[in-house]
C-alpha atoms as a PDB file:
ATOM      1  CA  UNK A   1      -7.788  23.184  10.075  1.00  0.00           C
ATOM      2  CA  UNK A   2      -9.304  23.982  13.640  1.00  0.00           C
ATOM      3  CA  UNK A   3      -7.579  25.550  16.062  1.00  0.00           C
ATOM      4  CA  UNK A   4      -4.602  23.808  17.798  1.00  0.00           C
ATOM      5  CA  UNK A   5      -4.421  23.580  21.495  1.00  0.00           C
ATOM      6  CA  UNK A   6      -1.224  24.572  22.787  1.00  0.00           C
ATOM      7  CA  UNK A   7      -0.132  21.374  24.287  1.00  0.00           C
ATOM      8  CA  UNK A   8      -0.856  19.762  21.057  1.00  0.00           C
ATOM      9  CA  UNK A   9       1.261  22.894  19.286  1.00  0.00           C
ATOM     10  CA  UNK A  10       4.144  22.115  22.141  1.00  0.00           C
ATOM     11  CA  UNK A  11       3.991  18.513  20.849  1.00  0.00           C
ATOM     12  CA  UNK A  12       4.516  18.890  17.545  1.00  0.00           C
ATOM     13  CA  UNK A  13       7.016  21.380  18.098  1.00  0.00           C
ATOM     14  CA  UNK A  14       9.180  19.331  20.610  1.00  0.00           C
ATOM     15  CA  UNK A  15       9.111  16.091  18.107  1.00  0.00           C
ATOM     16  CA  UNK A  16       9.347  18.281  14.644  1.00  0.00           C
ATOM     17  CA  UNK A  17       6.491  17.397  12.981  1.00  0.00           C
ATOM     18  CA  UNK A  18       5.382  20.087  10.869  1.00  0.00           C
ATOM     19  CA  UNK A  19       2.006  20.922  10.389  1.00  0.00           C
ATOM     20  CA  UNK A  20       2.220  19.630   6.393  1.00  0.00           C
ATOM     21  CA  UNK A  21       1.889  16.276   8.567  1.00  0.00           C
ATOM     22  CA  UNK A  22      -0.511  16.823  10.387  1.00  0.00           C
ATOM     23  CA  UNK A  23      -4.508  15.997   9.994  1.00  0.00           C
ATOM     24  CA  UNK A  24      -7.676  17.198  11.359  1.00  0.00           C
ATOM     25  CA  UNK A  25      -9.873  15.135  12.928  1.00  0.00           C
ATOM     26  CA  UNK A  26     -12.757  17.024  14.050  1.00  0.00           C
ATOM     27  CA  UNK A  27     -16.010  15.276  13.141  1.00  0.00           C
ATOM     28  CA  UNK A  28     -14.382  12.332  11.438  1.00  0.00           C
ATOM     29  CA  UNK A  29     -14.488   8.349  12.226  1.00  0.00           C
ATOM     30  CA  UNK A  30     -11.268   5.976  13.058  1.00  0.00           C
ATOM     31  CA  UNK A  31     -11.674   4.593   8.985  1.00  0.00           C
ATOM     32  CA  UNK A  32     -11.968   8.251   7.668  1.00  0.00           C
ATOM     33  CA  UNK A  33      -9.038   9.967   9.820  1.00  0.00           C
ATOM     34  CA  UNK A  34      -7.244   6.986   8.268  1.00  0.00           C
ATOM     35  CA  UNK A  35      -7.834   7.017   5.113  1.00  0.00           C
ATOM     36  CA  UNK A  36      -7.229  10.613   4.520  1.00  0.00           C
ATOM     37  CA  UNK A  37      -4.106  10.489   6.929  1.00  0.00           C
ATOM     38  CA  UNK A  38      -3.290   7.892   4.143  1.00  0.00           C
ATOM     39  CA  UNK A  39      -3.910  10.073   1.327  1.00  0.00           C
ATOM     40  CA  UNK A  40      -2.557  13.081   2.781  1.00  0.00           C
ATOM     41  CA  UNK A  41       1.083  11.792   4.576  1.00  0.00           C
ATOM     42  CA  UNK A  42       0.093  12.973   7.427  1.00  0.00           C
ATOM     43  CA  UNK A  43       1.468  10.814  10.455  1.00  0.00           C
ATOM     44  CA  UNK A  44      -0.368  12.488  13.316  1.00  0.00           C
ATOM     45  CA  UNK A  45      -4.160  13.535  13.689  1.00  0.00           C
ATOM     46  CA  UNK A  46      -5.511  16.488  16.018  1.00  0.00           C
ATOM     47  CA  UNK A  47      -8.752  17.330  17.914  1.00  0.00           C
ATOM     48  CA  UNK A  48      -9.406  13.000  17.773  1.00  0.00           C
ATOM     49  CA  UNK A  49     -12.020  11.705  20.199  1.00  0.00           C
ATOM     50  CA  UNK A  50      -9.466  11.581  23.341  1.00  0.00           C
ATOM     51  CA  UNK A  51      -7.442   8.801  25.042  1.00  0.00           C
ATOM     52  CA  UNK A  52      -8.601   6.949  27.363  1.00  0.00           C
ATOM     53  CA  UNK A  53      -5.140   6.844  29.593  1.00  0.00           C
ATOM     54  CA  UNK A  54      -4.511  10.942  29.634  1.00  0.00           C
ATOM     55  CA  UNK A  55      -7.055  12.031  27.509  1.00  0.00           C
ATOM     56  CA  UNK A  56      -4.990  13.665  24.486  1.00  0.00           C
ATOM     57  CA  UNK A  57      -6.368  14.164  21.403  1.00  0.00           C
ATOM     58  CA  UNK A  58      -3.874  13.480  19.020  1.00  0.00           C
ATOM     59  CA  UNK A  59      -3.633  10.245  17.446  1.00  0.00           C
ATOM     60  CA  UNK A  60      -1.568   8.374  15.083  1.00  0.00           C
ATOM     61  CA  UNK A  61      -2.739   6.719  11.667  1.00  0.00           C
ATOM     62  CA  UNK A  62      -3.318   3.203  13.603  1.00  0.00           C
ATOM     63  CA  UNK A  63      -5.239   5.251  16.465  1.00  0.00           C
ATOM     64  CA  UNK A  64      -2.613   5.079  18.951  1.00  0.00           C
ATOM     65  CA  UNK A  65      -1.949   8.009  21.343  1.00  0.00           C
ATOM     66  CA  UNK A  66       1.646   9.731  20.439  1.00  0.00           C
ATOM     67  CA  UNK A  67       1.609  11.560  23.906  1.00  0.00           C
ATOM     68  CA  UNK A  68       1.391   8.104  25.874  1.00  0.00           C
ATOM     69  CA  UNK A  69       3.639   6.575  23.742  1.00  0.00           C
ATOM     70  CA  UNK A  70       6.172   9.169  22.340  1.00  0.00           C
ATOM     71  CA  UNK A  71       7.917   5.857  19.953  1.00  0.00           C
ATOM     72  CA  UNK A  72       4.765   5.736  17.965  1.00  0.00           C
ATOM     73  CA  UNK A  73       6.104   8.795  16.573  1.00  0.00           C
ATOM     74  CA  UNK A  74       9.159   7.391  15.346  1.00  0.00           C
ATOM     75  CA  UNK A  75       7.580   4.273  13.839  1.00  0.00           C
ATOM     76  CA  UNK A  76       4.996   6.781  11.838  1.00  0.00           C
ATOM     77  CA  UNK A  77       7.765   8.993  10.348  1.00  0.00           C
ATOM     78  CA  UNK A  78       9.648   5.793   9.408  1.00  0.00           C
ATOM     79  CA  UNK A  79       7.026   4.896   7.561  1.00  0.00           C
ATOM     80  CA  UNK A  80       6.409   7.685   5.486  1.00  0.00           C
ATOM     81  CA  UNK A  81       9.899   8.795   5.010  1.00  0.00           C
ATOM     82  CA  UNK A  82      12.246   7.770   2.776  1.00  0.00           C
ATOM     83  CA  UNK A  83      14.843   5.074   3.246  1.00  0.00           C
ATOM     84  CA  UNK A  84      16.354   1.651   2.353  1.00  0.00           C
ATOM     85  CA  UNK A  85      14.153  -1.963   2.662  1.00  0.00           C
ATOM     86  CA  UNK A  86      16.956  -4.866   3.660  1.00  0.00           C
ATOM     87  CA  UNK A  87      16.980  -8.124   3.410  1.00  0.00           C
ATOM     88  CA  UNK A  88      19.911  -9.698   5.967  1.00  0.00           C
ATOM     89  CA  UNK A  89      20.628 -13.107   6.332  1.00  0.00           C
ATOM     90  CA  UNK A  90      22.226 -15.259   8.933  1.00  0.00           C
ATOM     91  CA  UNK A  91      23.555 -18.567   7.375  1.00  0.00           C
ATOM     92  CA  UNK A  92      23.964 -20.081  11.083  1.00  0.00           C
ATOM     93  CA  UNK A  93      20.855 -19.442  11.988  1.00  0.00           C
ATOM     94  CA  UNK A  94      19.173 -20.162   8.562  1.00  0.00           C
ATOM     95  CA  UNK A  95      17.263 -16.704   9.466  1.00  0.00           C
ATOM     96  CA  UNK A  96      16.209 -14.171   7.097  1.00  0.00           C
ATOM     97  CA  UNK A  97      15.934 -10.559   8.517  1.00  0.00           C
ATOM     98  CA  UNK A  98      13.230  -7.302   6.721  1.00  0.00           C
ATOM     99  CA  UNK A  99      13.888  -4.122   8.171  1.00  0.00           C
ATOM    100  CA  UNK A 100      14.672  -0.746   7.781  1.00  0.00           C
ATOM    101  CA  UNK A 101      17.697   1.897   7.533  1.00  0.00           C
ATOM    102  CA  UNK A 102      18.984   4.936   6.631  1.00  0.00           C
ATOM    103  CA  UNK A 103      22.475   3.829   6.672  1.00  0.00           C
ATOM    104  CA  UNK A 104      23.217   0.474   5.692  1.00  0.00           C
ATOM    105  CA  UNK A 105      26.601  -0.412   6.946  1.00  0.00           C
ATOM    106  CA  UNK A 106      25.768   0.719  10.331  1.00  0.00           C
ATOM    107  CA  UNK A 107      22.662  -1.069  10.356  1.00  0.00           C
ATOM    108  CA  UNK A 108      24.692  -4.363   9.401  1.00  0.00           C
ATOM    109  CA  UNK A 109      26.703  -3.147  12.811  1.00  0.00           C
ATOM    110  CA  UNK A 110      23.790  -2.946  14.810  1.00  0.00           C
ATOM    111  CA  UNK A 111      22.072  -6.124  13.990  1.00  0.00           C
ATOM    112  CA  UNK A 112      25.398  -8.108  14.972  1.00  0.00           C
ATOM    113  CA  UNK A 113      26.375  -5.917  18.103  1.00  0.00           C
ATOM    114  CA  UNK A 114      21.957  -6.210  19.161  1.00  0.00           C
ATOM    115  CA  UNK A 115      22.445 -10.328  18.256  1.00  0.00           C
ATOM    116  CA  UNK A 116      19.399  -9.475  16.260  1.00  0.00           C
ATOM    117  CA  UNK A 117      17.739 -13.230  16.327  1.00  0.00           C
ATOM    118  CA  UNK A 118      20.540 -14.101  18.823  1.00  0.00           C
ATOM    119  CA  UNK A 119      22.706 -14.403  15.804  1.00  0.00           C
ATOM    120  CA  UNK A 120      25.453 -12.150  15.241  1.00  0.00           C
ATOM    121  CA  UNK A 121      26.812 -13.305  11.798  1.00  0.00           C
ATOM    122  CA  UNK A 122      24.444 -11.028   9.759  1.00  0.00           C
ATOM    123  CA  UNK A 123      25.170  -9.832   6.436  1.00  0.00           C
ATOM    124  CA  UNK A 124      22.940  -6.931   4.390  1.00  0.00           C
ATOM    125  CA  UNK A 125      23.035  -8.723   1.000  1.00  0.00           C
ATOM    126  CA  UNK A 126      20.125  -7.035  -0.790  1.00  0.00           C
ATOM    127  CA  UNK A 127      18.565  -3.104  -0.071  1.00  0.00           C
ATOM    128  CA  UNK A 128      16.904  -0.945  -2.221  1.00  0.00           C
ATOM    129  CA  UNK A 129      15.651   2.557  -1.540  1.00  0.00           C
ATOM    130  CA  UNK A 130      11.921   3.238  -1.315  1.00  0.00           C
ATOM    131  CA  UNK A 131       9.947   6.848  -0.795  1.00  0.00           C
ATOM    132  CA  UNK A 132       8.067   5.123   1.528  1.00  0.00           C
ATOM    133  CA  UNK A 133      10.719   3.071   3.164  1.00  0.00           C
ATOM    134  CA  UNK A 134       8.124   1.452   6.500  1.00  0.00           C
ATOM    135  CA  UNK A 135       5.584   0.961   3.942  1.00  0.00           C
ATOM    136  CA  UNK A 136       7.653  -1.261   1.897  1.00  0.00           C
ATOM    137  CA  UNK A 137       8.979  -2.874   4.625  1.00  0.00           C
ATOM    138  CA  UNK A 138       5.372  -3.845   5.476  1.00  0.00           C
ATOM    139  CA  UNK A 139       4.463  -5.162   2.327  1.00  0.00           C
ATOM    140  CA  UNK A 140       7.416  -7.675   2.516  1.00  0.00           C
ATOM    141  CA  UNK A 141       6.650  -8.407   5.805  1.00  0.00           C
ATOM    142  CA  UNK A 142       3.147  -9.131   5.117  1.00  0.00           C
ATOM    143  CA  UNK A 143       4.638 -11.114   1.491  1.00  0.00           C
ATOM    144  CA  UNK A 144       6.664 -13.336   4.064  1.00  0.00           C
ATOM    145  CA  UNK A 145       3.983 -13.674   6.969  1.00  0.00           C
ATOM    146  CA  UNK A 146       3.965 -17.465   6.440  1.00  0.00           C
ATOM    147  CA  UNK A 147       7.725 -17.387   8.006  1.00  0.00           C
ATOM    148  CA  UNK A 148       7.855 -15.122  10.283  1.00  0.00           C
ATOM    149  CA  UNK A 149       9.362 -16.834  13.683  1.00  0.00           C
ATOM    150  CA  UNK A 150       9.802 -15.100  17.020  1.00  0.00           C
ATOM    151  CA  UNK A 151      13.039 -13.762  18.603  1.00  0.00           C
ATOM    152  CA  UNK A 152      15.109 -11.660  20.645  1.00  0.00           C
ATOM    153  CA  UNK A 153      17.831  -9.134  20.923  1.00  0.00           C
ATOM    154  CA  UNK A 154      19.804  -7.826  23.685  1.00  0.00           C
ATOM    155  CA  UNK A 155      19.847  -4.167  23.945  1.00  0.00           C
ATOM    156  CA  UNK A 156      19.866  -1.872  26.887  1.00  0.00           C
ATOM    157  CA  UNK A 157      21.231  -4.705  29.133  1.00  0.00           C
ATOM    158  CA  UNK A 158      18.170  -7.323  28.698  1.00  0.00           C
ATOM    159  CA  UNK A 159      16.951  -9.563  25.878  1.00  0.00           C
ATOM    160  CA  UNK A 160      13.763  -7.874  24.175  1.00  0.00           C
ATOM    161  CA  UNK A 161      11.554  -9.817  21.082  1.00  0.00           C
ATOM    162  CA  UNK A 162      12.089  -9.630  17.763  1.00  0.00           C
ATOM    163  CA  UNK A 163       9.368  -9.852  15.156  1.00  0.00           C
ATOM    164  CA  UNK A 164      11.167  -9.136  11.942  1.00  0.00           C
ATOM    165  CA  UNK A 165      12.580 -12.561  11.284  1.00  0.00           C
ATOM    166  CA  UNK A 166      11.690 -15.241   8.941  1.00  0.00           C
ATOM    167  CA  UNK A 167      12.660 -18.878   8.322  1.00  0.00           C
ATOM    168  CA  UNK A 168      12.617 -19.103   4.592  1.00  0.00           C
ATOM    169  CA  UNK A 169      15.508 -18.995   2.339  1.00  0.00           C
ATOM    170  CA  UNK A 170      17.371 -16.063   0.295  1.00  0.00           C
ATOM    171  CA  UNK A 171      15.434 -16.772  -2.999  1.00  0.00           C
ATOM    172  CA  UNK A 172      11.651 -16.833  -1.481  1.00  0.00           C
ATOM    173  CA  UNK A 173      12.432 -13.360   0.437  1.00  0.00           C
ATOM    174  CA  UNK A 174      14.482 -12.028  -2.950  1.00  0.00           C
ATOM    175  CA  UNK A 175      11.575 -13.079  -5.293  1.00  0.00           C
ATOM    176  CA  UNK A 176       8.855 -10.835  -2.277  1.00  0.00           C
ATOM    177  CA  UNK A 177      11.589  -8.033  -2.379  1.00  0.00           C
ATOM    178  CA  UNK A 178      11.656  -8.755  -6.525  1.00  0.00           C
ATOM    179  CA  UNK A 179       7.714  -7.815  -6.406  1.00  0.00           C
ATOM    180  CA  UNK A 180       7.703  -5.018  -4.299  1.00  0.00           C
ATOM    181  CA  UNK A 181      10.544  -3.795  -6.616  1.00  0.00           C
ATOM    182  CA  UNK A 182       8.361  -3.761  -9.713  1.00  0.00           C
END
């Protein structure tokens, strides 16, 4: 690995990423850094051609800068790290909800306190854990893409979108969640 500057050092440092997860990208195109990043785990690339806001040069799998947009960070290690894929339904809303967790019951919580979907009678009725918990959860979003349906959720005092909800029934998003299973 090249050198690391020591902004990009302080970086890593102040979000915990160790340098197991980190990839060089000296040299390398968007589709190589990518598919290495891949290949390797790592969630953040260094010495990338620079930003075009604040010219850093580290970058994220999907070639987003980290240092302009410190949540891209998050949404990386979630998608590497382990963790449980949900399926949640709301029976009012006829809504099926895909996400994410490390802690189930609290999740359940959170969806109803959020009025995830602008319901707030949500139920966790099917979770499994995955080593790659945000890669799962893509796969099923992808597996449900024809029913996906926009929405919001109030947090932080104001109504935000929602893009993890789908208009199908239990049994279509149990029989995607049945194949990513296998």
């Amino acid at each position: 690995m090249s050198s690391i500057s020591a902004s990009d050092r302080a970086f890593l440092a102040h979000h915990n990423i160790p340098l197991s997860q980190v990839f060089d990208a000296k040299g390398r195109t968007i589709g190589e850094c990518k598919a290495m990043m891949e290949a390797l785990a790592a969630i953040i690339a260094i010495n990338a051609v620079p930003c075009k806001k604040g010219g850093h040069r580290i970058r994220t799998r999907s070639n987003h800068c980290p240092v302009c947009d410190p949540a891209k960070v998050s949404f990386m290690r979630r998608h590497v790290e382990p963790g449980y894929v949900y399926i949640a339904l709301s029976q009012r809303g006829n809504l099926v909800k895909v996400g994410t967790t490390i802690d189930i019951d609290s999740r359940q919580k959170n969806l109803n306190s959020y009025a995830y979907g602008d319901r707030r009678d949500w139920q966790i009725k099917h979770f499994k854990k995955f080593a790659k918990a945000g890669e799962a959860e893509s796969k099923m979003h992808s597996a449900l893409a024809a029913y996906n349906v926009p929405g919001l959720y109030f947090r932080e005092g104001r109504w935000q979108d929602c893009y993890e909800l789908f208009a199908c029934s239990e049994a279509v998003a149990l029989e995607a969640f049945t194949r990513l299973s296998a």
